[in-house]
N, C-alpha and C. Protein backbone atom coordinates (compact mmCIF):
# COMPACT_ATOMS: atom_id res chain seq x y z
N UNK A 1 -5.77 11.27 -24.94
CA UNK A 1 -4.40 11.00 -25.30
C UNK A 1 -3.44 11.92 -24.53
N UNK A 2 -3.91 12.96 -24.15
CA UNK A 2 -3.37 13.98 -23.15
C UNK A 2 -2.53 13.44 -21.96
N UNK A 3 -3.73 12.58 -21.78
CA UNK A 3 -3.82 12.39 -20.32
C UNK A 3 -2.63 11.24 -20.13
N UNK A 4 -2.83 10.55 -20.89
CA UNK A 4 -1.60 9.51 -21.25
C UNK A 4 -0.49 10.06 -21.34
N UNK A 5 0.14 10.88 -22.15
CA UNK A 5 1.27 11.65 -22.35
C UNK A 5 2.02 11.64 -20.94
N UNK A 6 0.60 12.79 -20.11
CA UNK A 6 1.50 13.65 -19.14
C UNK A 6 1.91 12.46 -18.20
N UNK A 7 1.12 11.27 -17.94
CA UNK A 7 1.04 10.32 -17.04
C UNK A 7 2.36 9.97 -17.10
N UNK A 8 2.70 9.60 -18.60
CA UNK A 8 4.03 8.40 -19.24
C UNK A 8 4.89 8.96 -18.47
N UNK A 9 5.35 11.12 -18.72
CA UNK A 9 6.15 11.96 -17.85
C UNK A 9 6.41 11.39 -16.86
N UNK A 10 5.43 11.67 -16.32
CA UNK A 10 5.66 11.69 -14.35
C UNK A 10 6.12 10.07 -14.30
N UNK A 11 5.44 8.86 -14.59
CA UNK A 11 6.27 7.55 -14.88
C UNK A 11 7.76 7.48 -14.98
N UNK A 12 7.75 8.07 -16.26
CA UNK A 12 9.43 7.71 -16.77
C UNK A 12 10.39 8.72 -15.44
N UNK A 13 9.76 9.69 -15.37
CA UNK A 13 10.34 10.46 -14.53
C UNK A 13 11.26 9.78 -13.29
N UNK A 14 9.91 9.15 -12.66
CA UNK A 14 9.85 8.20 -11.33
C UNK A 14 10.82 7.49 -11.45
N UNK A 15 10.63 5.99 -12.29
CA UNK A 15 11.69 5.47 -13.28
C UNK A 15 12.86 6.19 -12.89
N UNK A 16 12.99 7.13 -13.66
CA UNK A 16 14.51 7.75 -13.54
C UNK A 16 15.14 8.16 -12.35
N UNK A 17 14.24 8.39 -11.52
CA UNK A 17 14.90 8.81 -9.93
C UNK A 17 15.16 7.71 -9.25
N UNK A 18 14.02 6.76 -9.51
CA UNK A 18 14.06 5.49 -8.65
C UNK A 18 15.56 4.36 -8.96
N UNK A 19 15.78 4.66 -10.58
CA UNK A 19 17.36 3.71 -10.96
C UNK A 19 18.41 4.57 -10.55
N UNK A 20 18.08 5.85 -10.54
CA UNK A 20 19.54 6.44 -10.16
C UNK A 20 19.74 6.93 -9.03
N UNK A 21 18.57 6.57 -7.87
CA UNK A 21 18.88 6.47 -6.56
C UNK A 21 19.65 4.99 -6.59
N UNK A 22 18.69 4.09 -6.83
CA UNK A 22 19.43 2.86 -6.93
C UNK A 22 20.70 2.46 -7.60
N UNK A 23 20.84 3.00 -8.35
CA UNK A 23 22.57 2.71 -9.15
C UNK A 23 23.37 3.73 -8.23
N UNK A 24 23.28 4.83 -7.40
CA UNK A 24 24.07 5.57 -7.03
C UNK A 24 24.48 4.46 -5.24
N UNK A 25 23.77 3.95 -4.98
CA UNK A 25 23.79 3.27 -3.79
C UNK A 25 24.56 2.04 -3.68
N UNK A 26 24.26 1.22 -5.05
CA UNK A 26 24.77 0.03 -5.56
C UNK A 26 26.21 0.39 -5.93
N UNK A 27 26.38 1.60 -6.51
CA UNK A 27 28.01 1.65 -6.88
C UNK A 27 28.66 1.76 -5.74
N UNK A 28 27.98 2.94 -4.62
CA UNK A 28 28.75 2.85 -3.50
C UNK A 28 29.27 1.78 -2.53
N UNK A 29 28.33 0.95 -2.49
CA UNK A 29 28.22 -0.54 -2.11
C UNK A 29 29.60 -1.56 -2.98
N UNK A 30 29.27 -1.25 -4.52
CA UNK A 30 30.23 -2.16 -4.79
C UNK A 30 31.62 -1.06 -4.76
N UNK A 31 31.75 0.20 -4.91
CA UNK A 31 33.28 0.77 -3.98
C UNK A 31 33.86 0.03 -2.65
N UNK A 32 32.41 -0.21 -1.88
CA UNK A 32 32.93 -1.13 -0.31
C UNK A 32 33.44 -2.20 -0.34
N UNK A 33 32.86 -2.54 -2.23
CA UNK A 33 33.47 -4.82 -1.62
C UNK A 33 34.75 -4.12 -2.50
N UNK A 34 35.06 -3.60 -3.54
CA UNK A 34 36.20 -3.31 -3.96
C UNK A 34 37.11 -2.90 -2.37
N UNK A 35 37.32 -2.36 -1.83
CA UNK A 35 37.92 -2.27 -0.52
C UNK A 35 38.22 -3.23 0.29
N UNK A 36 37.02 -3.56 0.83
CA UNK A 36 36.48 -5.16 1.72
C UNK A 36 36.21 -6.29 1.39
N UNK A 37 35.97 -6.72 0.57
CA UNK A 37 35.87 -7.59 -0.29
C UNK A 37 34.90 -8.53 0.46
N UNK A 38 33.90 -7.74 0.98
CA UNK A 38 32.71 -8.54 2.06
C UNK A 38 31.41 -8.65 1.46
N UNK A 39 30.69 -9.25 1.18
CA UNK A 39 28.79 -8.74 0.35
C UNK A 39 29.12 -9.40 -0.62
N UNK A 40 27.71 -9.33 -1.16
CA UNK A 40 27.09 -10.00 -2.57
C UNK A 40 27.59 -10.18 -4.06
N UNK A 41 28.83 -9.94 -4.24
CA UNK A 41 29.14 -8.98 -5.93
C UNK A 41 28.16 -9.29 -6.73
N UNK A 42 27.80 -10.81 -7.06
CA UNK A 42 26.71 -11.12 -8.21
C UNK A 42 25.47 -10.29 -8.18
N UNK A 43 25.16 -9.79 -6.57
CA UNK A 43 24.07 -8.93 -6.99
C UNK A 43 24.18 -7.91 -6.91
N UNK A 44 24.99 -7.75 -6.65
CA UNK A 44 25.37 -5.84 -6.77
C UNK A 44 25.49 -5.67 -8.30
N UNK A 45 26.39 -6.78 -8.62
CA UNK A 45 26.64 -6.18 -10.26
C UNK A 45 24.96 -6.59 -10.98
N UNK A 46 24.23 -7.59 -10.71
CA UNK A 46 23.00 -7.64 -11.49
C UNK A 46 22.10 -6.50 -11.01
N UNK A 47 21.92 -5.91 -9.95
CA UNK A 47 21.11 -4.75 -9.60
C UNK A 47 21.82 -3.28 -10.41
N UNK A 48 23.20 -3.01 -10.66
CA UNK A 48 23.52 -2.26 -10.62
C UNK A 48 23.11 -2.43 -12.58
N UNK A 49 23.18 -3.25 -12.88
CA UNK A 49 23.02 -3.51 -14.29
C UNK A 49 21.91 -2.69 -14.75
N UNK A 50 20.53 -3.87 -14.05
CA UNK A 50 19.56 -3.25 -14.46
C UNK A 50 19.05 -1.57 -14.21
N UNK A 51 19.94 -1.33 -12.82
CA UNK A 51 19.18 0.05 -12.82
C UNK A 51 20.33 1.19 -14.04
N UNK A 52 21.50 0.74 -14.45
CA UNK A 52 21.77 1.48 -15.48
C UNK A 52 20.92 1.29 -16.84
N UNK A 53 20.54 0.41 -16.93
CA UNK A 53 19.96 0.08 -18.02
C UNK A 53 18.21 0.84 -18.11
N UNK A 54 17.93 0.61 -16.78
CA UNK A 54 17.13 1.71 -16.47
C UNK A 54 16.73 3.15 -16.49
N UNK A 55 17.97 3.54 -16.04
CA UNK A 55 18.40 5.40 -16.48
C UNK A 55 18.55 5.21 -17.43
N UNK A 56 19.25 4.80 -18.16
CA UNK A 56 19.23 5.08 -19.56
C UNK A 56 18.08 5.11 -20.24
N UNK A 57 16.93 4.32 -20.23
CA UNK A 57 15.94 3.75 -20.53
C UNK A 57 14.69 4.72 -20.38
N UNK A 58 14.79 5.04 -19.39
CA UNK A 58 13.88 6.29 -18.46
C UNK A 58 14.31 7.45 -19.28
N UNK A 59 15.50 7.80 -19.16
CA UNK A 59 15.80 9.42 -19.73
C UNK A 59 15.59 9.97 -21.15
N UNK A 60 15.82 8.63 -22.03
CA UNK A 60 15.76 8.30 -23.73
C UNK A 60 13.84 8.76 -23.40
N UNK A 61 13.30 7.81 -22.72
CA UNK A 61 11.73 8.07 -23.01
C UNK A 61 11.00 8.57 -22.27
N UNK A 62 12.05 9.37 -21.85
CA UNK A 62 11.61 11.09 -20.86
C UNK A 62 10.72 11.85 -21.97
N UNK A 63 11.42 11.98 -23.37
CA UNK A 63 11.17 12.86 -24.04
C UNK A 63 9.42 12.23 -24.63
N UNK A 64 8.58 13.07 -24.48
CA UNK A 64 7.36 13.07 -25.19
C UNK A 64 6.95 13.04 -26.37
N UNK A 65 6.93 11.18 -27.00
CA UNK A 65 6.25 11.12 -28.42
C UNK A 65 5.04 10.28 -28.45
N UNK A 66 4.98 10.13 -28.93
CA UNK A 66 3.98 9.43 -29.24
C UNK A 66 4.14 7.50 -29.62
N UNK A 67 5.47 7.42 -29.98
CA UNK A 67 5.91 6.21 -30.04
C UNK A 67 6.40 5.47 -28.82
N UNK A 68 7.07 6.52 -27.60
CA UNK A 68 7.20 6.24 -26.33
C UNK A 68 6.00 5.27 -25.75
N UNK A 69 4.80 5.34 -25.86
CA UNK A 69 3.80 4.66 -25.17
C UNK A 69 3.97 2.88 -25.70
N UNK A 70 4.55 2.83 -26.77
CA UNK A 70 4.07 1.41 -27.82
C UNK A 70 5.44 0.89 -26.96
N UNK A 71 6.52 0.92 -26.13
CA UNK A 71 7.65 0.36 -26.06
C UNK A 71 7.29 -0.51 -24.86
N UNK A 72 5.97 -0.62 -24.70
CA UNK A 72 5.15 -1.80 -23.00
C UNK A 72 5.65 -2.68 -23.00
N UNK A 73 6.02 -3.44 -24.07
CA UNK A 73 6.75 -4.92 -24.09
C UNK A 73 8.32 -4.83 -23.19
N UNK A 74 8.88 -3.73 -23.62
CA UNK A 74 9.98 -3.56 -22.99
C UNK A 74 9.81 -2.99 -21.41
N UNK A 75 8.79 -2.27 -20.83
CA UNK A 75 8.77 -1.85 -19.68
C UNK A 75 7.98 -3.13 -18.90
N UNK A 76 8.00 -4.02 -19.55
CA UNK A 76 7.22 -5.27 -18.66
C UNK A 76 8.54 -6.13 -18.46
N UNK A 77 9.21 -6.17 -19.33
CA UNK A 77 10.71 -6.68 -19.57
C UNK A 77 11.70 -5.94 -17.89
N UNK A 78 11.68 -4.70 -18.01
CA UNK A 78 12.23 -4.50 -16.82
C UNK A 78 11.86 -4.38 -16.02
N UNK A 79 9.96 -3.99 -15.66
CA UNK A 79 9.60 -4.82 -14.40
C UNK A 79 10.18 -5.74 -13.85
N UNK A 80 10.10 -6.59 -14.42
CA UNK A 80 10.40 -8.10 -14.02
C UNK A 80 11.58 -8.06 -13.72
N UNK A 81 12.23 -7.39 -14.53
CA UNK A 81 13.98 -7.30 -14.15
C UNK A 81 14.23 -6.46 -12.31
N UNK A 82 13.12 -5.84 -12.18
CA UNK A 82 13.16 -4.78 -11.35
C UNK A 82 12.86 -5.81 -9.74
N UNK A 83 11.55 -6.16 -10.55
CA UNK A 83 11.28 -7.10 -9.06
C UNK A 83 11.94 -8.41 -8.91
N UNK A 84 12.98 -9.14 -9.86
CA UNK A 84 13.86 -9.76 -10.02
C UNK A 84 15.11 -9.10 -8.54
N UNK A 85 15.39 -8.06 -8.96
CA UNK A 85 16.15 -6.96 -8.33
C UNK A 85 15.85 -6.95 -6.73
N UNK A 86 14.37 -6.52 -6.64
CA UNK A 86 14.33 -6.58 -5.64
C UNK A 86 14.74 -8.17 -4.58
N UNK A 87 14.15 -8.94 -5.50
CA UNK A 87 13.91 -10.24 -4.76
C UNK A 87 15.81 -10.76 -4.10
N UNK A 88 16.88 -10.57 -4.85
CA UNK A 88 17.68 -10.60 -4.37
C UNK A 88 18.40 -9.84 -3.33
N UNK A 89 18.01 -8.55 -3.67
CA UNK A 89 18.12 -8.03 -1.99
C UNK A 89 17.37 -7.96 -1.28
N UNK A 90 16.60 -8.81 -0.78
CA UNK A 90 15.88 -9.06 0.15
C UNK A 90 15.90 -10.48 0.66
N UNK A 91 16.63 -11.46 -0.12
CA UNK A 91 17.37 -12.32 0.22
C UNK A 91 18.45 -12.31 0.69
N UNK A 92 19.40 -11.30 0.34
CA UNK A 92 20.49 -10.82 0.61
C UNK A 92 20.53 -10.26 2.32
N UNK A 93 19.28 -9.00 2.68
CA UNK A 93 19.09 -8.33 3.76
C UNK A 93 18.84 -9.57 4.71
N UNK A 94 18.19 -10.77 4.78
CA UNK A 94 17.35 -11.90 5.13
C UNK A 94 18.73 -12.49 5.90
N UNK A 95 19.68 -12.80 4.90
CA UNK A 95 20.62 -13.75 5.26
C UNK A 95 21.98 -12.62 6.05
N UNK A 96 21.77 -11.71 5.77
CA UNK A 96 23.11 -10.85 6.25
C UNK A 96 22.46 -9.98 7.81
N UNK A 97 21.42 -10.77 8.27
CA UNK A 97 20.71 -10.71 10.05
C UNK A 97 20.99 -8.98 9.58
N UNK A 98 20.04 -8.20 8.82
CA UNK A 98 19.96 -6.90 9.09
C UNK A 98 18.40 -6.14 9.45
N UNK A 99 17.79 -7.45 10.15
CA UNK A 99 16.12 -7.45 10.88
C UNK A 99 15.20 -7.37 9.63
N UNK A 100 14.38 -7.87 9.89
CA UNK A 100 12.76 -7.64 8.54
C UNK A 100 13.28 -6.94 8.21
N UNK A 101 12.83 -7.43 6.56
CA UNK A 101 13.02 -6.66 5.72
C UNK A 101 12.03 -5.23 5.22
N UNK A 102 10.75 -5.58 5.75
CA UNK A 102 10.06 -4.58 5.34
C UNK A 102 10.33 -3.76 6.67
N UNK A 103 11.05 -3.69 7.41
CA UNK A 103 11.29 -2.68 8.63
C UNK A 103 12.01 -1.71 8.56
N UNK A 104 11.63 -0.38 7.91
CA UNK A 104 12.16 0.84 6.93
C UNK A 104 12.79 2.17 8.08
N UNK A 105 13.44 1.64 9.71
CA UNK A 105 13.41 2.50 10.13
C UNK A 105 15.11 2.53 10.52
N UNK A 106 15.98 1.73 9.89
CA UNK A 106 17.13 2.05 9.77
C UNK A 106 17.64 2.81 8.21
N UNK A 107 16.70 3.28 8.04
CA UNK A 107 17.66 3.76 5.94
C UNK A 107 17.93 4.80 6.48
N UNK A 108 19.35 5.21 6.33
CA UNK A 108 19.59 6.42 6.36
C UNK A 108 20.97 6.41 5.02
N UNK A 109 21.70 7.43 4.57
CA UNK A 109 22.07 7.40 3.81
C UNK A 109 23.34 8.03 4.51
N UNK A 110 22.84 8.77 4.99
CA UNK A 110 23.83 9.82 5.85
C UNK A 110 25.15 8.64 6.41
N UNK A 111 24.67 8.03 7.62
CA UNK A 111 25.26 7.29 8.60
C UNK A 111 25.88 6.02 7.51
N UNK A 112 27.04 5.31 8.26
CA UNK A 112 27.86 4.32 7.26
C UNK A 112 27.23 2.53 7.57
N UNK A 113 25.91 2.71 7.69
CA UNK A 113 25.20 1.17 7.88
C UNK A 113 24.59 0.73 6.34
N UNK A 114 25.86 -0.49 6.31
CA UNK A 114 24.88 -0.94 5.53
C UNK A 114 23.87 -1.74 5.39
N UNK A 115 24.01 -2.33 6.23
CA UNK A 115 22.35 -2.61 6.01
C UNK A 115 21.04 -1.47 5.62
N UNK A 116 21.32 -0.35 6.50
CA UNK A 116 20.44 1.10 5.39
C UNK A 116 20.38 1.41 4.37
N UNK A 117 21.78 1.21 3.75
CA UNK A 117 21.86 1.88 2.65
C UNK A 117 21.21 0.10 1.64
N UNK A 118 21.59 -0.68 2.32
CA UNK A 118 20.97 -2.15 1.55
C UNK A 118 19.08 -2.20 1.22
N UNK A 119 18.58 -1.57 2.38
CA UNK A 119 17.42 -1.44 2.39
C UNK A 119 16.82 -0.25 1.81
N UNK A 120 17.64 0.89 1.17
CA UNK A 120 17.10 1.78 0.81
C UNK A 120 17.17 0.97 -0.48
N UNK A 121 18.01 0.45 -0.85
CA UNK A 121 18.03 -0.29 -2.51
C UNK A 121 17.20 -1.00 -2.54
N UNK A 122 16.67 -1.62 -1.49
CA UNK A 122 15.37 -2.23 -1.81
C UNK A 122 14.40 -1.92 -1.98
N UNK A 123 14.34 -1.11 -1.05
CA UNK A 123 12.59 -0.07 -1.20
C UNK A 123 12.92 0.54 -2.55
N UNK A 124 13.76 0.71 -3.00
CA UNK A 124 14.12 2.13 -4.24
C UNK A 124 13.47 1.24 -5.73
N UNK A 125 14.15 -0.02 -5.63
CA UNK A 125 14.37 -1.59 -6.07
C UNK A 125 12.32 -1.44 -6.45
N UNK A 126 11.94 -1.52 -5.95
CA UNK A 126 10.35 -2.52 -5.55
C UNK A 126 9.09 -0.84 -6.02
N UNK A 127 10.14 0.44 -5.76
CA UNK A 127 9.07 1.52 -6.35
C UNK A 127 9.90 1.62 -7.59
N UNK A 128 10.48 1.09 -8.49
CA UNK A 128 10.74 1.67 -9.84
C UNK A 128 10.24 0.38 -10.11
N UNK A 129 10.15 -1.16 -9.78
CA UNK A 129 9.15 -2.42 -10.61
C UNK A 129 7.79 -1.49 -10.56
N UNK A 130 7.35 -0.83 -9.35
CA UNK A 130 6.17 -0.68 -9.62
C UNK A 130 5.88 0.36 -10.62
N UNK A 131 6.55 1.41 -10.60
CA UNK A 131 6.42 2.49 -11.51
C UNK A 131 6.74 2.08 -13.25
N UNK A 132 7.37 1.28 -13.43
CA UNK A 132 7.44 0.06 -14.88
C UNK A 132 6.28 -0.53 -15.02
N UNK A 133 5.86 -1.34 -13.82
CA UNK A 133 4.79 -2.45 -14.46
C UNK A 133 3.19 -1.34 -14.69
N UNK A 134 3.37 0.07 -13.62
CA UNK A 134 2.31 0.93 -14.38
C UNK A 134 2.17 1.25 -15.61
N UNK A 135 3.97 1.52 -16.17
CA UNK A 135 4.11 1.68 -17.28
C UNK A 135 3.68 1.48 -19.02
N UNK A 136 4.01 -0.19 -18.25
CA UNK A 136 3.50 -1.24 -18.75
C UNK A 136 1.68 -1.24 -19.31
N UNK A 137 1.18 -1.07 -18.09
CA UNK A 137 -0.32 -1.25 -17.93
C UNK A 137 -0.52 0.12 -19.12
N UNK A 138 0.10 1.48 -18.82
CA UNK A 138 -0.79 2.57 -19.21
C UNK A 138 -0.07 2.19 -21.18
N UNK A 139 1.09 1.51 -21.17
CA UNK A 139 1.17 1.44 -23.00
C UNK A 139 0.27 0.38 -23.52
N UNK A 140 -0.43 -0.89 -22.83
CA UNK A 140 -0.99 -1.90 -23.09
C UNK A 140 -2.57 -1.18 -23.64
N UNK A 141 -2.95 0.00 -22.60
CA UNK A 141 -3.99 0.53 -22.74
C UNK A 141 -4.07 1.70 -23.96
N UNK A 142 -2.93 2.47 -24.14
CA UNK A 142 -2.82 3.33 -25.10
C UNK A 142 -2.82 2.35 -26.59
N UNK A 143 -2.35 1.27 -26.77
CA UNK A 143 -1.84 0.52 -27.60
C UNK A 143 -3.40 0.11 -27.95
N UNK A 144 -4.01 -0.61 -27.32
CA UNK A 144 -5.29 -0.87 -27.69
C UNK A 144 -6.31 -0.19 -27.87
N UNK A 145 -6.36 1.16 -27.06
CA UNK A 145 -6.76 2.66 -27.74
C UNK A 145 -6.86 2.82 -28.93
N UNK A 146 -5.39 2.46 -29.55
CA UNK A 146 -5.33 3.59 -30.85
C UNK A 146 -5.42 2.20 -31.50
N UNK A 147 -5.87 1.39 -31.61
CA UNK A 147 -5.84 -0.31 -32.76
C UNK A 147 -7.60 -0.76 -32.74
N UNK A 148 -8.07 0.35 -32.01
CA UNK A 148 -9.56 0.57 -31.94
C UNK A 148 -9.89 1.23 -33.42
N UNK A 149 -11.00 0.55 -34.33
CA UNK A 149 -11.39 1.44 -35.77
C UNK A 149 -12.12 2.61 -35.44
N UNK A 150 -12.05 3.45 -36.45
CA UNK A 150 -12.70 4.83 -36.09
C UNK A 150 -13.32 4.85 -37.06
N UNK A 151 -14.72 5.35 -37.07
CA UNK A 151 -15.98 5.63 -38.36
C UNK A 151 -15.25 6.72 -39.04
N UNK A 152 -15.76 7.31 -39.88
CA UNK A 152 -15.94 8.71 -40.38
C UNK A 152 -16.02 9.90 -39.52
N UNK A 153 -17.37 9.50 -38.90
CA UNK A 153 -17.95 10.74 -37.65
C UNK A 153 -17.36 10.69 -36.83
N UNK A 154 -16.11 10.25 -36.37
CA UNK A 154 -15.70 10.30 -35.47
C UNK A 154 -15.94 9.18 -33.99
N UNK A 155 -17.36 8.48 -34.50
CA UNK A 155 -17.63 7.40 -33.11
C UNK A 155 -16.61 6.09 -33.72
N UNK A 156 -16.65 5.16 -32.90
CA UNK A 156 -15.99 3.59 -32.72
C UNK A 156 -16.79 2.82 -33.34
N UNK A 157 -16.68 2.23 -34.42
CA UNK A 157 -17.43 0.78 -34.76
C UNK A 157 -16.55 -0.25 -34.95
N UNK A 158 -17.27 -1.30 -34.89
CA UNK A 158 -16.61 -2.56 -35.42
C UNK A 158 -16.39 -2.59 -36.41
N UNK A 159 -15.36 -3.66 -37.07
CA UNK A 159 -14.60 -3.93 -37.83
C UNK A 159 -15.58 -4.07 -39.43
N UNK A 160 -16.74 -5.07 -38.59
CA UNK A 160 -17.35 -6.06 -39.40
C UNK A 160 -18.87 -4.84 -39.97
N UNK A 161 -18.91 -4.04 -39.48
CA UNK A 161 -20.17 -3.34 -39.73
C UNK A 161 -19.89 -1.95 -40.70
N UNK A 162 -20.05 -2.05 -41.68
CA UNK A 162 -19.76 -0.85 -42.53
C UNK A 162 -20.43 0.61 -42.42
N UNK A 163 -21.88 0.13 -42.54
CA UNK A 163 -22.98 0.68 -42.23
C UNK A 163 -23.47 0.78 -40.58
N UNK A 164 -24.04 2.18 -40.23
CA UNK A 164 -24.62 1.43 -38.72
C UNK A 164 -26.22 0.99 -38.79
């Protein structure tokens, strides 16, 4: 159960860097169409959604309980939301001629391209689905862990066997 704990940490952690790289990129982005009034809004505002909803989400179940692990239903929920996320900017990068998308050698953050800063939201986008849908996996497994019967002595039996 240890081992689970520290895992969930470093998860939610990830989680949390990965939405608030991504929400910090997406706001800047939507500062540009507020200006320019050029790009995506529908997905800026649906990316920017989920990754607030994300930080928030991440930082609340930063903290180490024990009830944190049972909330899988919801971290499968924003997987999906996540790789949802991604899938539009990468439709987005596709149609706005800013070369393959998996071609990671324009991100810079520094310099004023967006297409970089579009592609860092993607990559950012596609490692917080993945760091969720682990999420996911490690509460599905804790969850069925602990809904396992326990004898007396301490070993696992079935339900149906009183006696061994």
């Amino acid at each position: 159960m240890l081992f689970s704990r520290i895992v969930s940490v470093f998860l939610r952690f990830g989680e949390f860097v990965c939405a608030g790289v991504v929400l910090g990129l997406m706001a800047h982005l939507l500062h540009k169409y507020d200006h320019t009034h050029t790009g995506p809004l529908a997905r800026e505002i649906y990316t920017i959604t989920v990754a607030a909803l994300s930080t928030l989400f991440a930082l609340v179940w930063l903290i180490p309980t024990k009830r944190n692990l049972l909330h899988y239903p919801f971290d499968l929920l924003l997987s999906v939301a996540w790789f949802a996320a991604f899938a539009v900017l990468v439709d987005y990068i596709r149609k706005a001629n800013c070369g393959y998308f998996f071609y990671w050698g324009d991100i810079s953050v520094r310099n004023h391209s967006s297409c970089g800063q579009w592609k860092a939201a993607e990559a950012f986008s596609f490692i917080a689905a993945c760091f969720w849908f682990v999420s996911f996996l490690l509460g599905v497994w804790v969850y069925h862990k602990l809904s396992e019967p326990v004898g007396t002595d301490g070993s696992r039996r079935r339900w149906h066997r009183s006696r061994p």
